[in-house]
N, C-alpha and C. Protein backbone atom coordinates (compact mmCIF):
# COMPACT_ATOMS: atom_id res chain seq x y z
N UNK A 1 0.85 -1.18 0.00
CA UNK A 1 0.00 0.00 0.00
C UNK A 1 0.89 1.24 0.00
N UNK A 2 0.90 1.81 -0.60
CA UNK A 2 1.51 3.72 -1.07
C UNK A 2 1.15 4.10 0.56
N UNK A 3 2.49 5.04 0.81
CA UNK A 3 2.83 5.70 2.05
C UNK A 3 1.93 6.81 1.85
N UNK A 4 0.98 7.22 3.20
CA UNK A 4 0.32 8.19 2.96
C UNK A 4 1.05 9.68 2.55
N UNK A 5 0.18 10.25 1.96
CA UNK A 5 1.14 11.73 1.35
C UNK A 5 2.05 11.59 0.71
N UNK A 6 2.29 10.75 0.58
CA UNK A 6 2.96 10.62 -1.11
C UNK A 6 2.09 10.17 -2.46
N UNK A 7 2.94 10.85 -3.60
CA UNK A 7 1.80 10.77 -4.33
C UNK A 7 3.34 10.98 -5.91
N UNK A 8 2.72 10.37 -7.19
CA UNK A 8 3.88 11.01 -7.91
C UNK A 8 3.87 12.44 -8.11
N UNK A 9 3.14 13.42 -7.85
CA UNK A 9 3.85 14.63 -7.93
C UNK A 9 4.22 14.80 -6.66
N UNK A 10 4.37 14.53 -5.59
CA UNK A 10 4.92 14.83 -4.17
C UNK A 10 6.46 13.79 -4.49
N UNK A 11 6.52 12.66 -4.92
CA UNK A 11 7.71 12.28 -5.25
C UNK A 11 8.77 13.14 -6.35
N UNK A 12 7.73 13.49 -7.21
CA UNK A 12 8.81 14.29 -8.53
C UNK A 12 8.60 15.57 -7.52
N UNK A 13 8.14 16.77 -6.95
CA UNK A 13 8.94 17.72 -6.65
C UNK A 13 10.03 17.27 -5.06
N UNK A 14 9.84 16.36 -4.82
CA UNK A 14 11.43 15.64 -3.81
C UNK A 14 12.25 15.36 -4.81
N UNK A 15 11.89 14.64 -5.59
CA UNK A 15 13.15 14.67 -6.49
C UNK A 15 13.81 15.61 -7.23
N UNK A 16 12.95 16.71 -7.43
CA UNK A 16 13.45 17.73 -8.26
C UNK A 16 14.39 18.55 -7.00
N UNK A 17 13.69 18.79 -5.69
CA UNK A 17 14.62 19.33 -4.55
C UNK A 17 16.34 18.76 -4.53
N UNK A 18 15.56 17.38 -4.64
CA UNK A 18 16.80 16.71 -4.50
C UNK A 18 18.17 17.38 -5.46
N UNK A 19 17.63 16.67 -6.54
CA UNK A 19 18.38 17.23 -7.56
C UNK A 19 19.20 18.49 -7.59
N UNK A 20 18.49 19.27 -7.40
CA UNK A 20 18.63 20.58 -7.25
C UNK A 20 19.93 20.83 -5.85
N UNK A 21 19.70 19.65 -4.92
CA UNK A 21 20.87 19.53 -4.31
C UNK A 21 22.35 19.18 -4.15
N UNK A 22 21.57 18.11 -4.89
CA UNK A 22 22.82 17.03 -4.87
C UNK A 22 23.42 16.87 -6.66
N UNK A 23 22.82 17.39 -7.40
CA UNK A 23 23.12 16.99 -8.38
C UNK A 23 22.40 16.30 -9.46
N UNK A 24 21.70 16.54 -11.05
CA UNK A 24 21.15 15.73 -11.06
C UNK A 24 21.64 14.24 -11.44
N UNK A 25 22.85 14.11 -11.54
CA UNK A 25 23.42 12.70 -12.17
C UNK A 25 23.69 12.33 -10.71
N UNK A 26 23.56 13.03 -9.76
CA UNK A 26 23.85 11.86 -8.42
C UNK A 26 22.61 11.62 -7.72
N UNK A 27 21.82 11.92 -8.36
CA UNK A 27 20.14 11.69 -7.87
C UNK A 27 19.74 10.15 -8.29
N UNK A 28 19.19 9.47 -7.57
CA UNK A 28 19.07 8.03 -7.57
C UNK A 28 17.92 7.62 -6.66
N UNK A 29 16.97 6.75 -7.06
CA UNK A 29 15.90 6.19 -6.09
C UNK A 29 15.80 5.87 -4.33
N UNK A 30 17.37 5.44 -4.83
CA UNK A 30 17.77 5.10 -3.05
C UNK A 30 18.01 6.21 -2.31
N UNK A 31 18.67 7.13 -2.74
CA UNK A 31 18.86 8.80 -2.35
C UNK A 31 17.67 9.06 -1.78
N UNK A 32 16.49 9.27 -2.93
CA UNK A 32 15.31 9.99 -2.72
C UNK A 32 14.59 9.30 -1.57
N UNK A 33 14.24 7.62 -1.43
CA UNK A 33 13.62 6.89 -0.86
C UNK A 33 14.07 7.44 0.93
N UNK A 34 15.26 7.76 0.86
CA UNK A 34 16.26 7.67 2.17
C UNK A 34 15.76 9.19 2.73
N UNK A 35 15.83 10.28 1.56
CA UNK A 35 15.40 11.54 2.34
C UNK A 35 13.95 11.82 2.45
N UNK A 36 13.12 10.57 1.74
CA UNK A 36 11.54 10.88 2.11
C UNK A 36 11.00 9.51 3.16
N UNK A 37 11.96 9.30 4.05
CA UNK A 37 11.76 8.21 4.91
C UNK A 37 10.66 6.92 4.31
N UNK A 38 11.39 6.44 3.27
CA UNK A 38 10.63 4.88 3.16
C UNK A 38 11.60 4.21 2.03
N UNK A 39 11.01 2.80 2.06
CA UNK A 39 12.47 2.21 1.66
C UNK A 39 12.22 2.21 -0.23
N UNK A 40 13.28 1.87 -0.84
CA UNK A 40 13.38 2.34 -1.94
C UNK A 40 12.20 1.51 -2.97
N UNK A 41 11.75 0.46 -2.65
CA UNK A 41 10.49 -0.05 -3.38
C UNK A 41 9.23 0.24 -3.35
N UNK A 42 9.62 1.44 -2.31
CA UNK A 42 8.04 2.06 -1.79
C UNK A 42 7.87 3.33 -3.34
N UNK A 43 8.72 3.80 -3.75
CA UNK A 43 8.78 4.74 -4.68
C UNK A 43 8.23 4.49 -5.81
N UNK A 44 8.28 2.67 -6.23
CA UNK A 44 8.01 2.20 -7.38
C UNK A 44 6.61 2.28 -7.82
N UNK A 45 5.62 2.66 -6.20
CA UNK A 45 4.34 2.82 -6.31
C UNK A 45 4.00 4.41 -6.85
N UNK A 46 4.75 4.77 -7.40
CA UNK A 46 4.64 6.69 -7.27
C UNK A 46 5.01 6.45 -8.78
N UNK A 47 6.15 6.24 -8.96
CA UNK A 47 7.11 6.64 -10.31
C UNK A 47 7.48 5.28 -10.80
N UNK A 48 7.86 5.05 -11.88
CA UNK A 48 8.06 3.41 -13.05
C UNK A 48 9.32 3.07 -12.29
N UNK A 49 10.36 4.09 -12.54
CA UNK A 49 11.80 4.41 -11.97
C UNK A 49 12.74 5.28 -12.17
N UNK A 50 13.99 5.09 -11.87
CA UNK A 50 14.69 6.07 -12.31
C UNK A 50 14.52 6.80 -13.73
N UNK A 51 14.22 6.20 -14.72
CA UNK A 51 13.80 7.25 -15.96
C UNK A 51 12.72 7.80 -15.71
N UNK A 52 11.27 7.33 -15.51
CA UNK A 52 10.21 7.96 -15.07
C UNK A 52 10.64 9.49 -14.33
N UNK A 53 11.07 8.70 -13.20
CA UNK A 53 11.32 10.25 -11.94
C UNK A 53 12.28 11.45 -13.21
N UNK A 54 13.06 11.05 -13.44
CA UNK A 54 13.83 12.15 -14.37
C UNK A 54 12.86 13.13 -15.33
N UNK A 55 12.58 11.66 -16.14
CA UNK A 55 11.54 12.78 -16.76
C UNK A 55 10.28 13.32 -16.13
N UNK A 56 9.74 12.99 -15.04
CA UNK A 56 8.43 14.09 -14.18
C UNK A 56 9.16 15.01 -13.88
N UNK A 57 10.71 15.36 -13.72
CA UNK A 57 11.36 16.18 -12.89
C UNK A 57 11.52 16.88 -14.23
N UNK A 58 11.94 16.65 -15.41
CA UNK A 58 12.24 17.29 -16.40
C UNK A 58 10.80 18.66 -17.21
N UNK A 59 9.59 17.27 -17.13
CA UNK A 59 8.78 18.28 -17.09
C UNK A 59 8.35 19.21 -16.06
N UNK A 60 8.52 19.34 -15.12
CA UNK A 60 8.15 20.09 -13.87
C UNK A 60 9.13 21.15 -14.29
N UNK A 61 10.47 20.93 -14.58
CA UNK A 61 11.32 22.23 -14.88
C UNK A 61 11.10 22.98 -15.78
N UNK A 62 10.63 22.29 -17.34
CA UNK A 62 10.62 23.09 -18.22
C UNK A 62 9.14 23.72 -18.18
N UNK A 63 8.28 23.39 -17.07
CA UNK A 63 6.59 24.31 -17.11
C UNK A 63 7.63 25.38 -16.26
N UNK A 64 7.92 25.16 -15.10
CA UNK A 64 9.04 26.20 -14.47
C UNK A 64 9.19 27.48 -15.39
N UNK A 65 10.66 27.16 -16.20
CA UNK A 65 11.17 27.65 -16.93
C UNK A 65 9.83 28.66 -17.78
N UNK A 66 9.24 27.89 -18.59
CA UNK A 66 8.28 28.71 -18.99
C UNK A 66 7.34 29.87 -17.91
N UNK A 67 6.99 29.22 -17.27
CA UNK A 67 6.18 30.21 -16.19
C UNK A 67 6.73 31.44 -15.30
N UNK A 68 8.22 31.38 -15.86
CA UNK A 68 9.00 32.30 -15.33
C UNK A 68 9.28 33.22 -15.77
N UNK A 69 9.96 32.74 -17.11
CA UNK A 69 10.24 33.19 -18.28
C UNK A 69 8.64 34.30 -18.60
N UNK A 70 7.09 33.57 -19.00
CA UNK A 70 6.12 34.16 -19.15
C UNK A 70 5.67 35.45 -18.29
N UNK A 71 6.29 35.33 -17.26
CA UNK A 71 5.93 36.45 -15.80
C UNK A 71 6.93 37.49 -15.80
N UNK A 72 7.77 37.04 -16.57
CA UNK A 72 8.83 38.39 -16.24
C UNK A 72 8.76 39.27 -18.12
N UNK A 73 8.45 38.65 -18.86
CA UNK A 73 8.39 39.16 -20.30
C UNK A 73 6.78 40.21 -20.23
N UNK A 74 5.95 39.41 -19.55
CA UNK A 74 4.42 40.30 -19.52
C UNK A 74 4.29 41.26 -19.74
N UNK A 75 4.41 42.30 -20.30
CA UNK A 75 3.76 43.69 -20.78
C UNK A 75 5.51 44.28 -21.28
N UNK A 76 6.27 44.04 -21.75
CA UNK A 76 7.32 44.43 -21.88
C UNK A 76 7.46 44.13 -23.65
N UNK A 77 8.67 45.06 -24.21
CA UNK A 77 9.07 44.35 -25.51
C UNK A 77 10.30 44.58 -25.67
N UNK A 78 11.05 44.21 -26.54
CA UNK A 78 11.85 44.82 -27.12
C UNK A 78 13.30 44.32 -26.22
N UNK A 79 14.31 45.12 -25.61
CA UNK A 79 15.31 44.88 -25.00
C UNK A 79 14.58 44.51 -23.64
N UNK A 80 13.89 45.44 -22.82
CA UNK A 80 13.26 44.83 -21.45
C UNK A 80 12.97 43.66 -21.94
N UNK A 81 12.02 43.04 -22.74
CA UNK A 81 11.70 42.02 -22.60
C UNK A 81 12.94 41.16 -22.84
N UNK A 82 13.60 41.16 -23.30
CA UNK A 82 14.74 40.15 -23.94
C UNK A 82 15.27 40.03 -22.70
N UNK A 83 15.40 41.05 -21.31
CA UNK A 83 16.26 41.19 -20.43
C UNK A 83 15.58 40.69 -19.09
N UNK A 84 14.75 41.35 -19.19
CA UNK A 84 13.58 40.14 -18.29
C UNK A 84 13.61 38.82 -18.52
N UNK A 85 12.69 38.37 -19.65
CA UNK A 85 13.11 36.86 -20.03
C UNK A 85 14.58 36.20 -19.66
N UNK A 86 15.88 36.74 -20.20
CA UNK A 86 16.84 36.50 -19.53
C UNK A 86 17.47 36.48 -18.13
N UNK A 87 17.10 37.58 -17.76
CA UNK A 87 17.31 37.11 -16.61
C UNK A 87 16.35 36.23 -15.60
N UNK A 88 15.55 36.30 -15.85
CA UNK A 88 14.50 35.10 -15.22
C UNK A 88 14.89 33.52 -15.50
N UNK A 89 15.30 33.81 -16.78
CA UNK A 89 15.88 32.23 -16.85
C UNK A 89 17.27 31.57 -16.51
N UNK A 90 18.18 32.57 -16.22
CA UNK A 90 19.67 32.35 -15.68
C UNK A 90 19.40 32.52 -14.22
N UNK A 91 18.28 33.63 -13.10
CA UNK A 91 18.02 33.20 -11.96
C UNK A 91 17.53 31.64 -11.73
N UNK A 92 16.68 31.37 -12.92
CA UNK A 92 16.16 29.76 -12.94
C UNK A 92 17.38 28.60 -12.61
N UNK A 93 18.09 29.13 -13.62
CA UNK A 93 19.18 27.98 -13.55
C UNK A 93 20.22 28.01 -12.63
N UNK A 94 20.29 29.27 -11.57
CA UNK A 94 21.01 29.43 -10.13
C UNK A 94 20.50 28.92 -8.92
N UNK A 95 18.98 29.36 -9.50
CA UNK A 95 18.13 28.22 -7.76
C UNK A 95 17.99 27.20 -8.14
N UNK A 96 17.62 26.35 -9.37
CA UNK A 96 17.27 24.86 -9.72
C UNK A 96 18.21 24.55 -10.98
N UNK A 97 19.83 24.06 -10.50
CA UNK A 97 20.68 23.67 -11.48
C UNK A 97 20.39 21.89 -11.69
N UNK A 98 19.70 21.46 -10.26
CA UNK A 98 19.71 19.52 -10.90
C UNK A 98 18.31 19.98 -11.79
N UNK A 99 17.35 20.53 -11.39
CA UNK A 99 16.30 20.11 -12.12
C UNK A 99 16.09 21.12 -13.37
N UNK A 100 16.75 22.08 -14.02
CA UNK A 100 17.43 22.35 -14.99
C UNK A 100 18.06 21.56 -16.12
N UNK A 101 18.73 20.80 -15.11
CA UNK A 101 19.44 19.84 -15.55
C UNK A 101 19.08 18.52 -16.52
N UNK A 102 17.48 18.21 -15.64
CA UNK A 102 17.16 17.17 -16.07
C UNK A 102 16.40 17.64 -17.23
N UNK A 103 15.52 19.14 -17.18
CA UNK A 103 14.55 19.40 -18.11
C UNK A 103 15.83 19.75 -19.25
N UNK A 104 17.27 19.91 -19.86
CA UNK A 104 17.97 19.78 -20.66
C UNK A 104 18.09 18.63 -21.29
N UNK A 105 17.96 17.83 -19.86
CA UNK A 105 18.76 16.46 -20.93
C UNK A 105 17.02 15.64 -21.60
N UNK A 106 16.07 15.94 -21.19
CA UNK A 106 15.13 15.17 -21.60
C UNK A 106 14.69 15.15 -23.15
N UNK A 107 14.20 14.38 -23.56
CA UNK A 107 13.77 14.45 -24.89
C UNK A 107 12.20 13.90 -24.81
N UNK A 108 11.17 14.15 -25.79
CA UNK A 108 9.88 13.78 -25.77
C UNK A 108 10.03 12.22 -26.25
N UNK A 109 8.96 11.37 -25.12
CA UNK A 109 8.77 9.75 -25.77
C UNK A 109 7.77 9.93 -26.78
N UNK A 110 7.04 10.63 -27.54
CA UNK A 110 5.85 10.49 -28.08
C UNK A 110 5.32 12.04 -28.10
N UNK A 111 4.39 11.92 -29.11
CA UNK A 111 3.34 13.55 -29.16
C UNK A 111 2.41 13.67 -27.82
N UNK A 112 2.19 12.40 -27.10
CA UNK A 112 1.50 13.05 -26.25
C UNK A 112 1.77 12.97 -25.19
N UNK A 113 3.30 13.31 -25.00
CA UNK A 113 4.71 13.31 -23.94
C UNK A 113 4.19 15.06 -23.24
N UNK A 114 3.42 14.70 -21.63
CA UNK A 114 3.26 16.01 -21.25
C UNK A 114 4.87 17.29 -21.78
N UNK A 115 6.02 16.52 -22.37
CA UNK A 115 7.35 17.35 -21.87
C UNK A 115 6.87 18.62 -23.39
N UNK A 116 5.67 17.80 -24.16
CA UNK A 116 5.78 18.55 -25.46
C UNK A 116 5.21 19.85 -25.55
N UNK A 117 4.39 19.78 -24.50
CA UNK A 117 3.55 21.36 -24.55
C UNK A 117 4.44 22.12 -24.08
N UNK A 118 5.24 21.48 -22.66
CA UNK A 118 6.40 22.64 -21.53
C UNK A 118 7.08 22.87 -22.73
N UNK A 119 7.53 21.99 -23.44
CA UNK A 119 8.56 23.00 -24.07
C UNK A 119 8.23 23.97 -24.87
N UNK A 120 6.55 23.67 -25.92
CA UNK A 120 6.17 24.95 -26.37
C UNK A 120 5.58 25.78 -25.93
N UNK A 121 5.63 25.62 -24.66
CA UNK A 121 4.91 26.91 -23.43
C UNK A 121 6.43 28.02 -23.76
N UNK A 122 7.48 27.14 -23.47
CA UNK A 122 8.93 27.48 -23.33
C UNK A 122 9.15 28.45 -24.55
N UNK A 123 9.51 28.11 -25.74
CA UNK A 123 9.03 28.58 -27.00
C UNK A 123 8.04 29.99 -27.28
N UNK A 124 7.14 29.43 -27.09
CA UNK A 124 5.66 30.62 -26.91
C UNK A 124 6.36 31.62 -26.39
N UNK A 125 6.46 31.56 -25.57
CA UNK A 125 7.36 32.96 -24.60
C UNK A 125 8.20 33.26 -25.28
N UNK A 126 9.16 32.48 -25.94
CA UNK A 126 10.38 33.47 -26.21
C UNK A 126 9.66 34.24 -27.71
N UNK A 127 9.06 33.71 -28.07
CA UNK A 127 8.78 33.91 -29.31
C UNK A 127 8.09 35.02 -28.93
N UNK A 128 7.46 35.89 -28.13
CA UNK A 128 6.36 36.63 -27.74
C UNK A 128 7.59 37.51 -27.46
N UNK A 129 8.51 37.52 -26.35
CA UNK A 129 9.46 38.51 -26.49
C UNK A 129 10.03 39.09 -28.10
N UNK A 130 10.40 38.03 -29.03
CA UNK A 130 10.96 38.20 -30.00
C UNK A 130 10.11 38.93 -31.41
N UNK A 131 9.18 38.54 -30.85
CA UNK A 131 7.74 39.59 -31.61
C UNK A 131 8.28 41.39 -31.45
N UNK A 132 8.57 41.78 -30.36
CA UNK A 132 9.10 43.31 -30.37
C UNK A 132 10.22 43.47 -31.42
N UNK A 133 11.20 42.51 -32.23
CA UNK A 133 12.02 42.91 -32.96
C UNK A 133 11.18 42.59 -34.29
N UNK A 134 10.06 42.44 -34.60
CA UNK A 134 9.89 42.55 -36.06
C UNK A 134 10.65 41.74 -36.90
N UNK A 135 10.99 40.52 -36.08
CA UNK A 135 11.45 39.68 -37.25
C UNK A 135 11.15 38.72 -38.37
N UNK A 136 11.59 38.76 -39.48
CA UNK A 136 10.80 38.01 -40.41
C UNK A 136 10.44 36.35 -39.88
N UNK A 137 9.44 36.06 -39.91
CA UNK A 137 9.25 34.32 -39.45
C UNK A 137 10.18 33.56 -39.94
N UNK A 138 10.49 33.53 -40.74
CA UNK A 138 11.65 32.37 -41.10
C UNK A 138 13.01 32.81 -40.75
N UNK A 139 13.11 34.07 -39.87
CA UNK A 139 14.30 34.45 -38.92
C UNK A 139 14.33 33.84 -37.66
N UNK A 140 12.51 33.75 -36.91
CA UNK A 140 12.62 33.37 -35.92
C UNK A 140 13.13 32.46 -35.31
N UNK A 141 12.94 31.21 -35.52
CA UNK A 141 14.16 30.16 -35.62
C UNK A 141 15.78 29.97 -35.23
N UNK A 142 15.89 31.02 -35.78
CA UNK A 142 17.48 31.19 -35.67
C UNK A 142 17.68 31.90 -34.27
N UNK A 143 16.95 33.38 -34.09
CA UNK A 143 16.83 33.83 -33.10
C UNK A 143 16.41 33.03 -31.98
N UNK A 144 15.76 32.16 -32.12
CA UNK A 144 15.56 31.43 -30.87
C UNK A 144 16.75 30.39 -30.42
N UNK A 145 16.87 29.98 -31.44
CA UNK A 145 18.41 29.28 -31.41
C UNK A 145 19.54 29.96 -30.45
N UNK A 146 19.53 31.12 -30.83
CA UNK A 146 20.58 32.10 -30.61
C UNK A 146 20.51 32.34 -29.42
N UNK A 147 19.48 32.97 -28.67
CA UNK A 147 19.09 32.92 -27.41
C UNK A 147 18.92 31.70 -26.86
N UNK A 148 18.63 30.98 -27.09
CA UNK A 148 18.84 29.79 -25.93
C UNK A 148 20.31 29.09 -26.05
N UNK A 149 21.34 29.08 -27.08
CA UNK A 149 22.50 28.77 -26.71
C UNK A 149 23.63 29.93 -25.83
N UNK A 150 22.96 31.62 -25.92
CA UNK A 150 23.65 31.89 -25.46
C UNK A 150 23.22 31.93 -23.87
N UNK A 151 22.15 31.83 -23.57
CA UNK A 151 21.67 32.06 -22.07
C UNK A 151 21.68 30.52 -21.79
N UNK A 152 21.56 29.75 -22.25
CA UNK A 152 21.81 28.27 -21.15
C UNK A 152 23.23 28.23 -21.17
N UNK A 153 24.15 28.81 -21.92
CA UNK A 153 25.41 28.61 -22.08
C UNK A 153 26.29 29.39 -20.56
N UNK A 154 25.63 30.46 -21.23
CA UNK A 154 26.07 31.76 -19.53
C UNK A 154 25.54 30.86 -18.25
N UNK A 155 24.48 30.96 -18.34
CA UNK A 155 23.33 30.14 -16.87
C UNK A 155 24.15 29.11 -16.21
N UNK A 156 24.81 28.32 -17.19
CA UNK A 156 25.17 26.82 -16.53
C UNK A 156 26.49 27.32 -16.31
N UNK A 157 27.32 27.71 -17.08
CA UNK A 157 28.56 28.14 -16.76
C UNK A 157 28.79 28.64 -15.59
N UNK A 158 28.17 29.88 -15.32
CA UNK A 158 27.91 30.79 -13.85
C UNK A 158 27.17 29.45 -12.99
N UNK A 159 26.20 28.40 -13.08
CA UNK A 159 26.10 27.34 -11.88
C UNK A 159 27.19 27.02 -11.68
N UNK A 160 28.06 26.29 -12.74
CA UNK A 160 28.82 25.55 -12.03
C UNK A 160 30.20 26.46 -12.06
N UNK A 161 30.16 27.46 -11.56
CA UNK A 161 31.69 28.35 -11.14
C UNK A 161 32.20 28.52 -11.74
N UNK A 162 32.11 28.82 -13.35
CA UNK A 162 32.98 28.50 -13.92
C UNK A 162 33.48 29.96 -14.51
N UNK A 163 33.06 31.15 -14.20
CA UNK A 163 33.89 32.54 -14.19
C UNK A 163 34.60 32.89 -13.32
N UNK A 164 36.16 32.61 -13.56
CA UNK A 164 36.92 32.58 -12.29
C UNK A 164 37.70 34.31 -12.72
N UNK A 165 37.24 35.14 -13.82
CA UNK A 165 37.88 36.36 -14.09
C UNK A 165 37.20 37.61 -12.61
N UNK A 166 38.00 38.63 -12.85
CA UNK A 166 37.45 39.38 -11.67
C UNK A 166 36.61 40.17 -12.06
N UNK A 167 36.15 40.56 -13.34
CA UNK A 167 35.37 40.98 -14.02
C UNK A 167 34.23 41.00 -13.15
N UNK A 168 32.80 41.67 -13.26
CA UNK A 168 31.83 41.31 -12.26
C UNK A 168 30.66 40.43 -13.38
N UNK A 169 29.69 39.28 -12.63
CA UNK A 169 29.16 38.62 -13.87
C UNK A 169 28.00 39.05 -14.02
N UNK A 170 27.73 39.97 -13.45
CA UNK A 170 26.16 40.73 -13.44
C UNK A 170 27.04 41.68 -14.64
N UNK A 171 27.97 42.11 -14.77
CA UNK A 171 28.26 43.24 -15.85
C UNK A 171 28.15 42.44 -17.20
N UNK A 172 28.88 41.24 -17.11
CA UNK A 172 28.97 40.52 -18.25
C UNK A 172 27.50 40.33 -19.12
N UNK A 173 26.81 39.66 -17.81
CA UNK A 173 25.23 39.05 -18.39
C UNK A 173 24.54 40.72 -18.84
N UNK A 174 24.79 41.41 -18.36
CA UNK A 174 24.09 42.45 -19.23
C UNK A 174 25.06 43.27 -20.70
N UNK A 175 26.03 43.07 -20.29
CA UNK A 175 26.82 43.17 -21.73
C UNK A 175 26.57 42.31 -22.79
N UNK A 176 26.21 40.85 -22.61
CA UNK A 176 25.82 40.06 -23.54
C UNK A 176 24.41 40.34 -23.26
N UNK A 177 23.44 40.67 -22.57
CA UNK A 177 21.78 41.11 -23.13
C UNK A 177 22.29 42.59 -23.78
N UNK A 178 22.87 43.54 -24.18
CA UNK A 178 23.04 44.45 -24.77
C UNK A 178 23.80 44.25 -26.04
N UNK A 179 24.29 42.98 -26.32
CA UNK A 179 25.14 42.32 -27.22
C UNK A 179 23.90 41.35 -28.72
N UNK A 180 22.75 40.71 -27.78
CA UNK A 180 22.32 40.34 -28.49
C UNK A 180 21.35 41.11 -28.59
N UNK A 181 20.73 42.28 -28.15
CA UNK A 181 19.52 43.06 -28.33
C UNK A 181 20.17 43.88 -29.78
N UNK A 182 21.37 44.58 -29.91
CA UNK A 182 21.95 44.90 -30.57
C UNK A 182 21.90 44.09 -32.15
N UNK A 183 22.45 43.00 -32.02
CA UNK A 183 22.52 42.18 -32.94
C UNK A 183 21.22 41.83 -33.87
N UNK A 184 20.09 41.93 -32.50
CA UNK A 184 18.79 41.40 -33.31
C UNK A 184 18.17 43.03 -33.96
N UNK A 185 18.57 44.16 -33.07
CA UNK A 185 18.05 44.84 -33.87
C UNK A 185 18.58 45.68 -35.25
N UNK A 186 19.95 45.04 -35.56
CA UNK A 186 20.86 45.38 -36.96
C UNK A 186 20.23 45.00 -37.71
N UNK A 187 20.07 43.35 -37.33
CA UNK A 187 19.13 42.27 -38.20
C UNK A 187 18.02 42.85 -38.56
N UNK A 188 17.12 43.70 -37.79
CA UNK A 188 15.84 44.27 -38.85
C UNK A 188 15.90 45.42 -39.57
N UNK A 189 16.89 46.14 -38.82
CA UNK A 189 17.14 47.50 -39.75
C UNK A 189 17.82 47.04 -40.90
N UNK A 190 18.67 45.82 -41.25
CA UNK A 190 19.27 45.55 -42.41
C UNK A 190 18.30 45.07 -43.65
N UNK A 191 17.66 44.49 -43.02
CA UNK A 191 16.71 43.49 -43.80
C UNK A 191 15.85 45.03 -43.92
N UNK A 192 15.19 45.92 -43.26
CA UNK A 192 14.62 46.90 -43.93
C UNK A 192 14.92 48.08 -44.88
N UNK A 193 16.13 48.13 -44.70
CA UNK A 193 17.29 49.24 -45.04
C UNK A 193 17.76 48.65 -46.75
């Protein structure tokens, strides 16, 4: 019989805590079972297993991600929005680097893989910021590209320590949001010009 109050979303956000603690590649059933006091076959009643839990944790991050991302872009366009959105999503990836983690590495099993909407919730948003630059649709694409390799790139880097210059990294992250606001808006004055 399932331990009362547990439930699989009470297991996937422990696991996503977890994660978020310890790591998500050192996150493991026995881990989780041990910090939600019951033994590790009790979990199997919640979640399939270790892939299951990953991916509930994966989607839980990327609705996250989106819902964050969506709250800080809201009535804004243009560079605010690009800067909002950004920074909402590099704070994302400073408080929740395991479960970040996992919503990166996941991929959809199928079309009717809950991970498929989070990610076009994920999408939707940026694309709604990227609406203030007037870009041609078959630009958008790229631009989205662009922004998400350079902000998961910064995000994870800055998790895991990895600006050891004395530089300050709040100057940086807004030098690169002034770097690509720039860039995207050459891109429409060229194409109009």
């Amino acid at each position: 019989m399932p331990r009362a109050g547990l439930t699989p979303a009470a297991v996937t956000a422990a696991g996503a805590a977890l994660a978020d603690e310890v790591g998500f590649d050192q996150l493991s059933m026995g881990l989780l079972a041990e910090r939600l006091g019951v033994r590790t076959p009790s979990l199997y009643k919640h979640v399939a297993g270790q892939a299951d839990l990953a991916h509930r944790i994966a989607v839980l991050a990327v609705n996250e991600v989106a819902d964050a991302i969506r709250d800080a872009i809201q009535g804004r366009a243009g560079r605010d929005a690009l800067a909002a959105g950004a920074q909402a999503m590099r704070r994302y990836v400073l408080d929740h680097p395991g479960r970040y983690a996992a919503g990166n590495a996941a991929r959809p099993n199928g079309p009717d893989d809950p991970l498929v909407p989070a990610v076009e919730r994920v999408l939707a948003s940026w694309a709604a910021m990227l609406h203030g630059y007037r870009l041609a649709p078959d630009q958008e694409i790229h631009a989205l590209r662009m922004l998400r390799s350079n902000l998961h790139g910064f995000a994870t880097l800055e998790a895991g320590g990895n600006f050891q210059f004395d530089a300050d990294v709040d100057d940086s992250f807004t030098w690169m949001i002034d770097f690509l606001d720039q860039g995207l808006e050459k891109h429409v004055e060229g194409r109009s010009g």
